[in-house]
C-alpha atoms as a PDB file:
ATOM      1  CA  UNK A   1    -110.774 151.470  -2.960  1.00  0.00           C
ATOM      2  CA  UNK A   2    -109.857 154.865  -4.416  1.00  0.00           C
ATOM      3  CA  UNK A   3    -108.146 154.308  -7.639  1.00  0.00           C
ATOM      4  CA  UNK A   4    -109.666 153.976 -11.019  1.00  0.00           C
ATOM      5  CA  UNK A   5    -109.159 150.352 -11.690  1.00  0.00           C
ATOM      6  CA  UNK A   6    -110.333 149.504  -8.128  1.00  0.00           C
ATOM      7  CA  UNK A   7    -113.197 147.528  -9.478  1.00  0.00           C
ATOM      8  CA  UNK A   8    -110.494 145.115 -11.581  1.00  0.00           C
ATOM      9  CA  UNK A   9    -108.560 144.753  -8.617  1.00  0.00           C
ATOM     10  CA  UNK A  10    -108.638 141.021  -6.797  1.00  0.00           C
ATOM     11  CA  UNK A  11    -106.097 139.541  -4.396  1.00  0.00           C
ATOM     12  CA  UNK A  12    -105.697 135.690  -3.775  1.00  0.00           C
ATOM     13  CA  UNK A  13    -105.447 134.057  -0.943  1.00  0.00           C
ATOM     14  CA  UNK A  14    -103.778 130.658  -1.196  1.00  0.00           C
ATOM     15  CA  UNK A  15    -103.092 128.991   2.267  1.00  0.00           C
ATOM     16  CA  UNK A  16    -103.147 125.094   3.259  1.00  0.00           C
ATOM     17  CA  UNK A  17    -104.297 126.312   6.434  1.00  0.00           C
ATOM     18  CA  UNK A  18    -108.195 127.076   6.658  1.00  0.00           C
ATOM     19  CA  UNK A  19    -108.646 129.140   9.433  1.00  0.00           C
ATOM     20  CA  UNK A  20    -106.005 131.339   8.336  1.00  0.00           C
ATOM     21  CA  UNK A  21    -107.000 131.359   4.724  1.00  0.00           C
ATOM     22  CA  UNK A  22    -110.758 132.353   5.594  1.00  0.00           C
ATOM     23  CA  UNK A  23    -109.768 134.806   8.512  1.00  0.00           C
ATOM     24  CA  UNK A  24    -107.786 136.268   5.461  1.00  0.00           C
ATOM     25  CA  UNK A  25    -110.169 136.093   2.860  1.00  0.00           C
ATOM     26  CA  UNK A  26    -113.301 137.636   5.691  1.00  0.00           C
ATOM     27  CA  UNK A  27    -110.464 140.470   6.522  1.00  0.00           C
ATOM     28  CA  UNK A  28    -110.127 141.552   3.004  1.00  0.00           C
ATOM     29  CA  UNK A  29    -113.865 140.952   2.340  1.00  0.00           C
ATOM     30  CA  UNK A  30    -115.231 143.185   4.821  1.00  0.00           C
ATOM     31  CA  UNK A  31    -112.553 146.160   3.385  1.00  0.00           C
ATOM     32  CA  UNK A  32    -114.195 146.135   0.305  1.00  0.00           C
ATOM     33  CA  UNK A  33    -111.342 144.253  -1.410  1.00  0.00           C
ATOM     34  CA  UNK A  34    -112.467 141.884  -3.636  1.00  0.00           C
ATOM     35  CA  UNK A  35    -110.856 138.365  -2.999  1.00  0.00           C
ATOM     36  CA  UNK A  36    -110.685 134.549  -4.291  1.00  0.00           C
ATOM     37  CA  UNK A  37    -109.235 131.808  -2.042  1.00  0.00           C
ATOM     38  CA  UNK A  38    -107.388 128.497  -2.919  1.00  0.00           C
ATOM     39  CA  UNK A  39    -106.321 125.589  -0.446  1.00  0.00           C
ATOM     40  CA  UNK A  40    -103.183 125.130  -2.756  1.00  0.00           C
ATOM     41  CA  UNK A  41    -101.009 126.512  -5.359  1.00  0.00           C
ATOM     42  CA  UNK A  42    -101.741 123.550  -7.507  1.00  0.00           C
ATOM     43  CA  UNK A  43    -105.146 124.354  -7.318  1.00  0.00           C
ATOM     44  CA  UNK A  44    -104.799 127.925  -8.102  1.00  0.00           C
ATOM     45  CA  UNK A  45    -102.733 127.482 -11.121  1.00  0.00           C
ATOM     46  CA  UNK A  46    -105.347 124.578 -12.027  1.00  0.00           C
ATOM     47  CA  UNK A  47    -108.187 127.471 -11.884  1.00  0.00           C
ATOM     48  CA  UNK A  48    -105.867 129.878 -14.298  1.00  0.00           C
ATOM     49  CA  UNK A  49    -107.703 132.752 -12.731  1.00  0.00           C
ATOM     50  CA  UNK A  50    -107.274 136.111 -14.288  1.00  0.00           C
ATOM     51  CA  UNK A  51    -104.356 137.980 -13.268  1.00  0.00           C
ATOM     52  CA  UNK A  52    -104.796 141.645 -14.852  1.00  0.00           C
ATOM     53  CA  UNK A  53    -105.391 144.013 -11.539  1.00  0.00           C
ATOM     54  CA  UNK A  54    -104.326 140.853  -8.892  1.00  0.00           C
ATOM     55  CA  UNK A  55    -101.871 140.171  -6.477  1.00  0.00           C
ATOM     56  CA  UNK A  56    -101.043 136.718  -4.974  1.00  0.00           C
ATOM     57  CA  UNK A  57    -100.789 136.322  -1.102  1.00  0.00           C
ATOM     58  CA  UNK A  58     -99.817 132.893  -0.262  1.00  0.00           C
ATOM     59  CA  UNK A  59     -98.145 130.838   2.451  1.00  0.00           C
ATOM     60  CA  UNK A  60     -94.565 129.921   1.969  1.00  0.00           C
ATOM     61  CA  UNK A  61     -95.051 126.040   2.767  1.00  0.00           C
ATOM     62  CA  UNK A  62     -97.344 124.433   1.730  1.00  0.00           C
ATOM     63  CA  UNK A  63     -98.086 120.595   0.117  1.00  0.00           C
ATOM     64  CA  UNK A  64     -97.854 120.400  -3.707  1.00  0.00           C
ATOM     65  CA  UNK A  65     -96.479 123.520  -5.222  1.00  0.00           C
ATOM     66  CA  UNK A  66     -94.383 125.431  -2.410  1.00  0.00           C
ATOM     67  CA  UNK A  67     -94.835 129.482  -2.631  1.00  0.00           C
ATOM     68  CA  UNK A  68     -91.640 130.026  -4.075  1.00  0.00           C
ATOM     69  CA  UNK A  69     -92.481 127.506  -6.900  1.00  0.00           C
ATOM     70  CA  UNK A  70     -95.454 129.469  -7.571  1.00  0.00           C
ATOM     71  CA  UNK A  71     -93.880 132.867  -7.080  1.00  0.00           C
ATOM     72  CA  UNK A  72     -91.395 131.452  -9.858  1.00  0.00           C
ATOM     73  CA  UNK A  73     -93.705 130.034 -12.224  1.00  0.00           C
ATOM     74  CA  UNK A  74     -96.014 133.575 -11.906  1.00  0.00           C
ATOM     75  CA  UNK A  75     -93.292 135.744 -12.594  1.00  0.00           C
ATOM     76  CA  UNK A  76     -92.685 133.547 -16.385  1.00  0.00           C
ATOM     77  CA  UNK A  77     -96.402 134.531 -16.775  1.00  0.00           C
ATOM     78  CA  UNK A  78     -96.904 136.802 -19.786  1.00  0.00           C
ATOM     79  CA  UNK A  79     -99.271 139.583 -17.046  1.00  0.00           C
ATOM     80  CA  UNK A  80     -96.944 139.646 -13.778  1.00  0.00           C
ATOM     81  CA  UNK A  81     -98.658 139.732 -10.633  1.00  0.00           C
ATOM     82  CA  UNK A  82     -97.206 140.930  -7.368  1.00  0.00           C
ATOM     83  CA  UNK A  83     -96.907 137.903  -5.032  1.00  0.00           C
ATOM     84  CA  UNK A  84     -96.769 138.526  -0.969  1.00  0.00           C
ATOM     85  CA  UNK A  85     -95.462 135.324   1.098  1.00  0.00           C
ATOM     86  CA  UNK A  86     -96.923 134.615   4.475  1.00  0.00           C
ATOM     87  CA  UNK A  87     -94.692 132.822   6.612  1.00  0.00           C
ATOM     88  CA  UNK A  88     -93.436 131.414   9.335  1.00  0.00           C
ATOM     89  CA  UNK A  89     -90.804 131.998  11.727  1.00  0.00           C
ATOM     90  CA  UNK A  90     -88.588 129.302  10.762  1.00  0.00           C
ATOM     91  CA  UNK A  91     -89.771 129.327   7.490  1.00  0.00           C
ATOM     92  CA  UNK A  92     -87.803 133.115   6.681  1.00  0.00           C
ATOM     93  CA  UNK A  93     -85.114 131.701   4.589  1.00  0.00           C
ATOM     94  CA  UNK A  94     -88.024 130.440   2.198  1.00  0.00           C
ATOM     95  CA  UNK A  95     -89.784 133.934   1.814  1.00  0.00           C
ATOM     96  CA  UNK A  96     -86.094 135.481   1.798  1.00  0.00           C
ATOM     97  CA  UNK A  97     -85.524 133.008  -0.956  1.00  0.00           C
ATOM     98  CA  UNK A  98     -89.369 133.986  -2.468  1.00  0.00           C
ATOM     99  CA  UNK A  99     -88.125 137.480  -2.668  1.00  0.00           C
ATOM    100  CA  UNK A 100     -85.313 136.525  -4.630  1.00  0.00           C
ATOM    101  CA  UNK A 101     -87.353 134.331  -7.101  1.00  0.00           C
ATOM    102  CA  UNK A 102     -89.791 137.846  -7.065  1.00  0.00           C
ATOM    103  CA  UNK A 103     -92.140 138.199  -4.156  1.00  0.00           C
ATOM    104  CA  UNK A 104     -92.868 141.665  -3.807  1.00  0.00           C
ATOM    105  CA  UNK A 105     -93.231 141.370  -0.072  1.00  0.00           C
ATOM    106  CA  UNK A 106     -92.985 138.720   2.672  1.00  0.00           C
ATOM    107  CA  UNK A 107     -94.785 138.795   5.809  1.00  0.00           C
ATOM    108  CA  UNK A 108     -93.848 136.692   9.108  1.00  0.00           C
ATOM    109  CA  UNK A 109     -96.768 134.869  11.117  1.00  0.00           C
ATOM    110  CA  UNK A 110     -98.462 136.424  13.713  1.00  0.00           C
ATOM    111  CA  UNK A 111     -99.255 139.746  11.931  1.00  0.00           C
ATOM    112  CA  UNK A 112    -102.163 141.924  12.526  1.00  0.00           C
ATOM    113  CA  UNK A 113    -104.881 143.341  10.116  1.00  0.00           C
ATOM    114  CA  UNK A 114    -102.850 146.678   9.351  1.00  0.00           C
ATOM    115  CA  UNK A 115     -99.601 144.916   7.846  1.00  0.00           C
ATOM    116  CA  UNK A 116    -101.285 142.817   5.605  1.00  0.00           C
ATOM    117  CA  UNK A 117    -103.741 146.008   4.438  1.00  0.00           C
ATOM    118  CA  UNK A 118    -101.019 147.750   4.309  1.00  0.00           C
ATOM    119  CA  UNK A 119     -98.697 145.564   1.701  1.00  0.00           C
ATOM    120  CA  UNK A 120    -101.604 144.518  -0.353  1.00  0.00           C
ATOM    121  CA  UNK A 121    -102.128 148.079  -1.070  1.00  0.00           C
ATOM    122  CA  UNK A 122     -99.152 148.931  -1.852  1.00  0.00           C
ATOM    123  CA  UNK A 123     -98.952 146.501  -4.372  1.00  0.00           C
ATOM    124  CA  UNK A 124    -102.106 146.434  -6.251  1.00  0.00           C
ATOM    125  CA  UNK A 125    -102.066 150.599  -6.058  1.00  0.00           C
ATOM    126  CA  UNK A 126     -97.950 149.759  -7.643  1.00  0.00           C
ATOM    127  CA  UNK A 127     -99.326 147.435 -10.349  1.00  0.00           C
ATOM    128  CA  UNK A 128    -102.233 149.527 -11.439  1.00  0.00           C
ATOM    129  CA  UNK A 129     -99.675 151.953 -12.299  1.00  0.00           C
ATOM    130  CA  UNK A 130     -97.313 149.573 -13.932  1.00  0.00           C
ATOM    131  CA  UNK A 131    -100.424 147.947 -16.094  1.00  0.00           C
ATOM    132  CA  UNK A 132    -101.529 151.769 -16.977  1.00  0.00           C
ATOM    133  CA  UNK A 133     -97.887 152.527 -18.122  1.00  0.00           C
ATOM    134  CA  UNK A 134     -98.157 149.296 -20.504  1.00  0.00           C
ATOM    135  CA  UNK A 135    -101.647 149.922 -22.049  1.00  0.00           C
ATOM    136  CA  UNK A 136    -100.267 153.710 -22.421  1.00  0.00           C
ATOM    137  CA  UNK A 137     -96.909 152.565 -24.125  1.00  0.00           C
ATOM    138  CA  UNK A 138     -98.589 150.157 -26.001  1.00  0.00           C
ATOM    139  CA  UNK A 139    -100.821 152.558 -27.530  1.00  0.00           C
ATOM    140  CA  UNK A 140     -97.764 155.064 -28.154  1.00  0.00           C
ATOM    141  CA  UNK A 141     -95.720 152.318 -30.016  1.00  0.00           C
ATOM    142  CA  UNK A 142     -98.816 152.074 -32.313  1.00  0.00           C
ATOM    143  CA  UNK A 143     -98.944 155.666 -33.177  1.00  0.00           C
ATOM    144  CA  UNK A 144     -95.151 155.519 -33.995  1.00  0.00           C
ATOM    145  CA  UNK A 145     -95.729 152.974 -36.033  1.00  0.00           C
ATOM    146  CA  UNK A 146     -98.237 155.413 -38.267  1.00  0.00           C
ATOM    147  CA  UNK A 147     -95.130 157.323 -38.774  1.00  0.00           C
ATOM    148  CA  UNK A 148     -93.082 157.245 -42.286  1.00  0.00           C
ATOM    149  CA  UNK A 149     -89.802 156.492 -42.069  1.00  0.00           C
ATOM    150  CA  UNK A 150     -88.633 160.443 -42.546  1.00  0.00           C
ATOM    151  CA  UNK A 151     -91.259 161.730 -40.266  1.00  0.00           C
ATOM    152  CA  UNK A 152     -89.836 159.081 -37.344  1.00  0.00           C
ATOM    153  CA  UNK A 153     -86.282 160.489 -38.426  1.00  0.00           C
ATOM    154  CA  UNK A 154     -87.106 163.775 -37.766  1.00  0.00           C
ATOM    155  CA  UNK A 155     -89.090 163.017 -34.531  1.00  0.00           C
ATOM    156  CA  UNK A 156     -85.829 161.811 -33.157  1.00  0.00           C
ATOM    157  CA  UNK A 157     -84.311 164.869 -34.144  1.00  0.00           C
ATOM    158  CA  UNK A 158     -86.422 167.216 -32.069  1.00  0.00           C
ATOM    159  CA  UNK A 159     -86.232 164.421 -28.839  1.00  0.00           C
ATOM    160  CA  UNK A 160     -82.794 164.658 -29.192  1.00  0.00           C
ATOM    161  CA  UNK A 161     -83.035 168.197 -28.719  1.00  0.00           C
ATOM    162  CA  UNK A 162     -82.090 169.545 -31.884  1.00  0.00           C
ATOM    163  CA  UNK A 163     -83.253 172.721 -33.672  1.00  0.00           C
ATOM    164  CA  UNK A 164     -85.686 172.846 -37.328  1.00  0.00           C
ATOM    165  CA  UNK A 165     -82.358 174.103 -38.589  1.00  0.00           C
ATOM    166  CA  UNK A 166     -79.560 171.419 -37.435  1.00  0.00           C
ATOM    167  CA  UNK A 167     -82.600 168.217 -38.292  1.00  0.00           C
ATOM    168  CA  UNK A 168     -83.004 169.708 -41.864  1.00  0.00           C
ATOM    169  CA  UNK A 169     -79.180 169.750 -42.366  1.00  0.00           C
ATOM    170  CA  UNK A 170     -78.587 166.458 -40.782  1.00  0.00           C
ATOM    171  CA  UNK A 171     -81.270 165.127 -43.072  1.00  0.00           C
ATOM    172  CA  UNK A 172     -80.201 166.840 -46.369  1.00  0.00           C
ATOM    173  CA  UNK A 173     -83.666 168.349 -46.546  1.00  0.00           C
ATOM    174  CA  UNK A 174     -84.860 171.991 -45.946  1.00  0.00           C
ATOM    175  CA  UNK A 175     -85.938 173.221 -42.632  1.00  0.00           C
ATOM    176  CA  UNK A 176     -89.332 174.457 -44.388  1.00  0.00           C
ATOM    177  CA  UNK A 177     -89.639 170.802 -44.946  1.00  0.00           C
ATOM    178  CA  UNK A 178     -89.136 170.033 -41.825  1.00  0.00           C
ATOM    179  CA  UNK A 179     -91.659 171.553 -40.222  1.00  0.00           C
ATOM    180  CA  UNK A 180     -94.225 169.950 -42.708  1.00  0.00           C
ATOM    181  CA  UNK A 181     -92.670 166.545 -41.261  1.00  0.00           C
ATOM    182  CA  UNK A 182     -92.791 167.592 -37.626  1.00  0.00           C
ATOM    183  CA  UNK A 183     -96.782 168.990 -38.116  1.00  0.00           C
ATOM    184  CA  UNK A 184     -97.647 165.420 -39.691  1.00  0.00           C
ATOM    185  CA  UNK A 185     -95.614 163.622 -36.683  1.00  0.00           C
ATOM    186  CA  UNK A 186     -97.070 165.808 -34.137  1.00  0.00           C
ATOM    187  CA  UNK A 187    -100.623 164.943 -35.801  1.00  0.00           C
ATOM    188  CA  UNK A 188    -100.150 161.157 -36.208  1.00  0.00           C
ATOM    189  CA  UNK A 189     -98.631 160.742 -32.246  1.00  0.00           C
ATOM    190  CA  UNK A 190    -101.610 162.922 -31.245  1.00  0.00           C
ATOM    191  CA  UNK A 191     -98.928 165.471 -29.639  1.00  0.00           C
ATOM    192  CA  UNK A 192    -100.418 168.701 -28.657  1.00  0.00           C
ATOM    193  CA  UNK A 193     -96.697 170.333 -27.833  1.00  0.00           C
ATOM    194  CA  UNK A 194     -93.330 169.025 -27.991  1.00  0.00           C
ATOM    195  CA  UNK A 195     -92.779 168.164 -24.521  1.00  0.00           C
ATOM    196  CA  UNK A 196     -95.834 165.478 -25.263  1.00  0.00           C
ATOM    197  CA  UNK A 197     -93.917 164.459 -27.664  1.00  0.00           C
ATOM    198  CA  UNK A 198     -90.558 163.862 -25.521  1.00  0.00           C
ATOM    199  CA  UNK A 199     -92.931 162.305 -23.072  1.00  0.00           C
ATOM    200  CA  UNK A 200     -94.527 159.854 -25.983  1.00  0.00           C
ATOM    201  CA  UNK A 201     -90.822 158.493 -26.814  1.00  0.00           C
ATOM    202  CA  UNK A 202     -89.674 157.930 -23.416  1.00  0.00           C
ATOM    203  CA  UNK A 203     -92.753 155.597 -22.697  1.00  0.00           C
ATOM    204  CA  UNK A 204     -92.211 153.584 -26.129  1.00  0.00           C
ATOM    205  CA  UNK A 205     -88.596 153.332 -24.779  1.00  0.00           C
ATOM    206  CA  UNK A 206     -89.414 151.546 -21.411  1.00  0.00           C
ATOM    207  CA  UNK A 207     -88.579 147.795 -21.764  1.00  0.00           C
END
């Protein structure tokens, strides 16, 4: 696959049903996608399999641990994966109620080749962006935390848009001082120009 993180990228297939699971799991293979099968949730959860760079594909019914259960119990995990459900016709009210519990997709028996593709890509391309986001964020929130407490004052001065002149009055301090703040903030959050800067807080503000 194309993107950076292609090589930490897995999908797995869990399916009671054999044939479908390896047709799956050959599918996938022979794209270049790497993949893992399980016969069962149960067993898949037993495995604890990594989860950074994965998505889930599993049928909707199956004995043991149903996919909604597991969809559930993955989305309490502390690295969420995106989970598409495979199901049957009359089992849509389960992957309706999969999406609900946080399936990212559901897919209804007989599908071809390009649907499935198609989702998993999505998905894994949509959570190498979300996992880039939190190792980025996580690395701005420890730069902030280099910051003294007047420097991070002042660094929510300029994000808020305010000039040298109205942060040096609103801090009781001169605007001369100021700047010697805002060069040691700039320095410490690695900010080459403000609008880094803006960027920096925004991404320690996602939840």
């Amino acid at each position: 696959m194309a993107s950076s993180g292609a090589a930490d990228q897995i999908v797995y297939v869990i399916d009671d049903d054999e044939s479908a699971r390896h047709s799956l799991e050959f599918l996938l293979d022979v794209t270049g996608i790497r993949v893992r099968s399980f016969a069962s949730a149960d067993a898949f959860l037993k495995a604890s399999p990594a989860l950074a760079g994965a998505c889930v594909v599993t049928d909707v019914r199956m004995p043991g641990t149903s996919g909604v259960e597991l969809t559930e119990r993955l989305k309490q995990r502390d690295v969420p994966v995106p989970v598409i459900v495979i199901t049957g016709h009359a089992d849509v009210p389960l992957a309706i109620q999969a999406m609900k519990a946080g399936a990212s997709d559901f897919i209804e028996k007989p599908f071809d080749d390009v649907t499935i593709l198609s989702s998993i890509r999505k998905v894994l391309a949509e959570k190498a962006g979300d996992e880039q986001l939190h190792s980025e964020r996580n690395e701005v929130v420890h730069r902030i935390g280099l910051l003294s407490a007047r420097e991070h004052e002042v660094v929510d001065g300029l994000v808020a848009g305010k000039a040298n002149k109205v942060i040096a009055f609103d801090l009781d301090i001169s605007p001369r001082t100021v700047e010697v703040y805002r060069a040691n903030a700039m320095m410490k959050m690695q900010a080459k120009t403000l609008s880094d800067l803006v960027r920096m807080m925004t991404i320690a503000r996602i939840c």
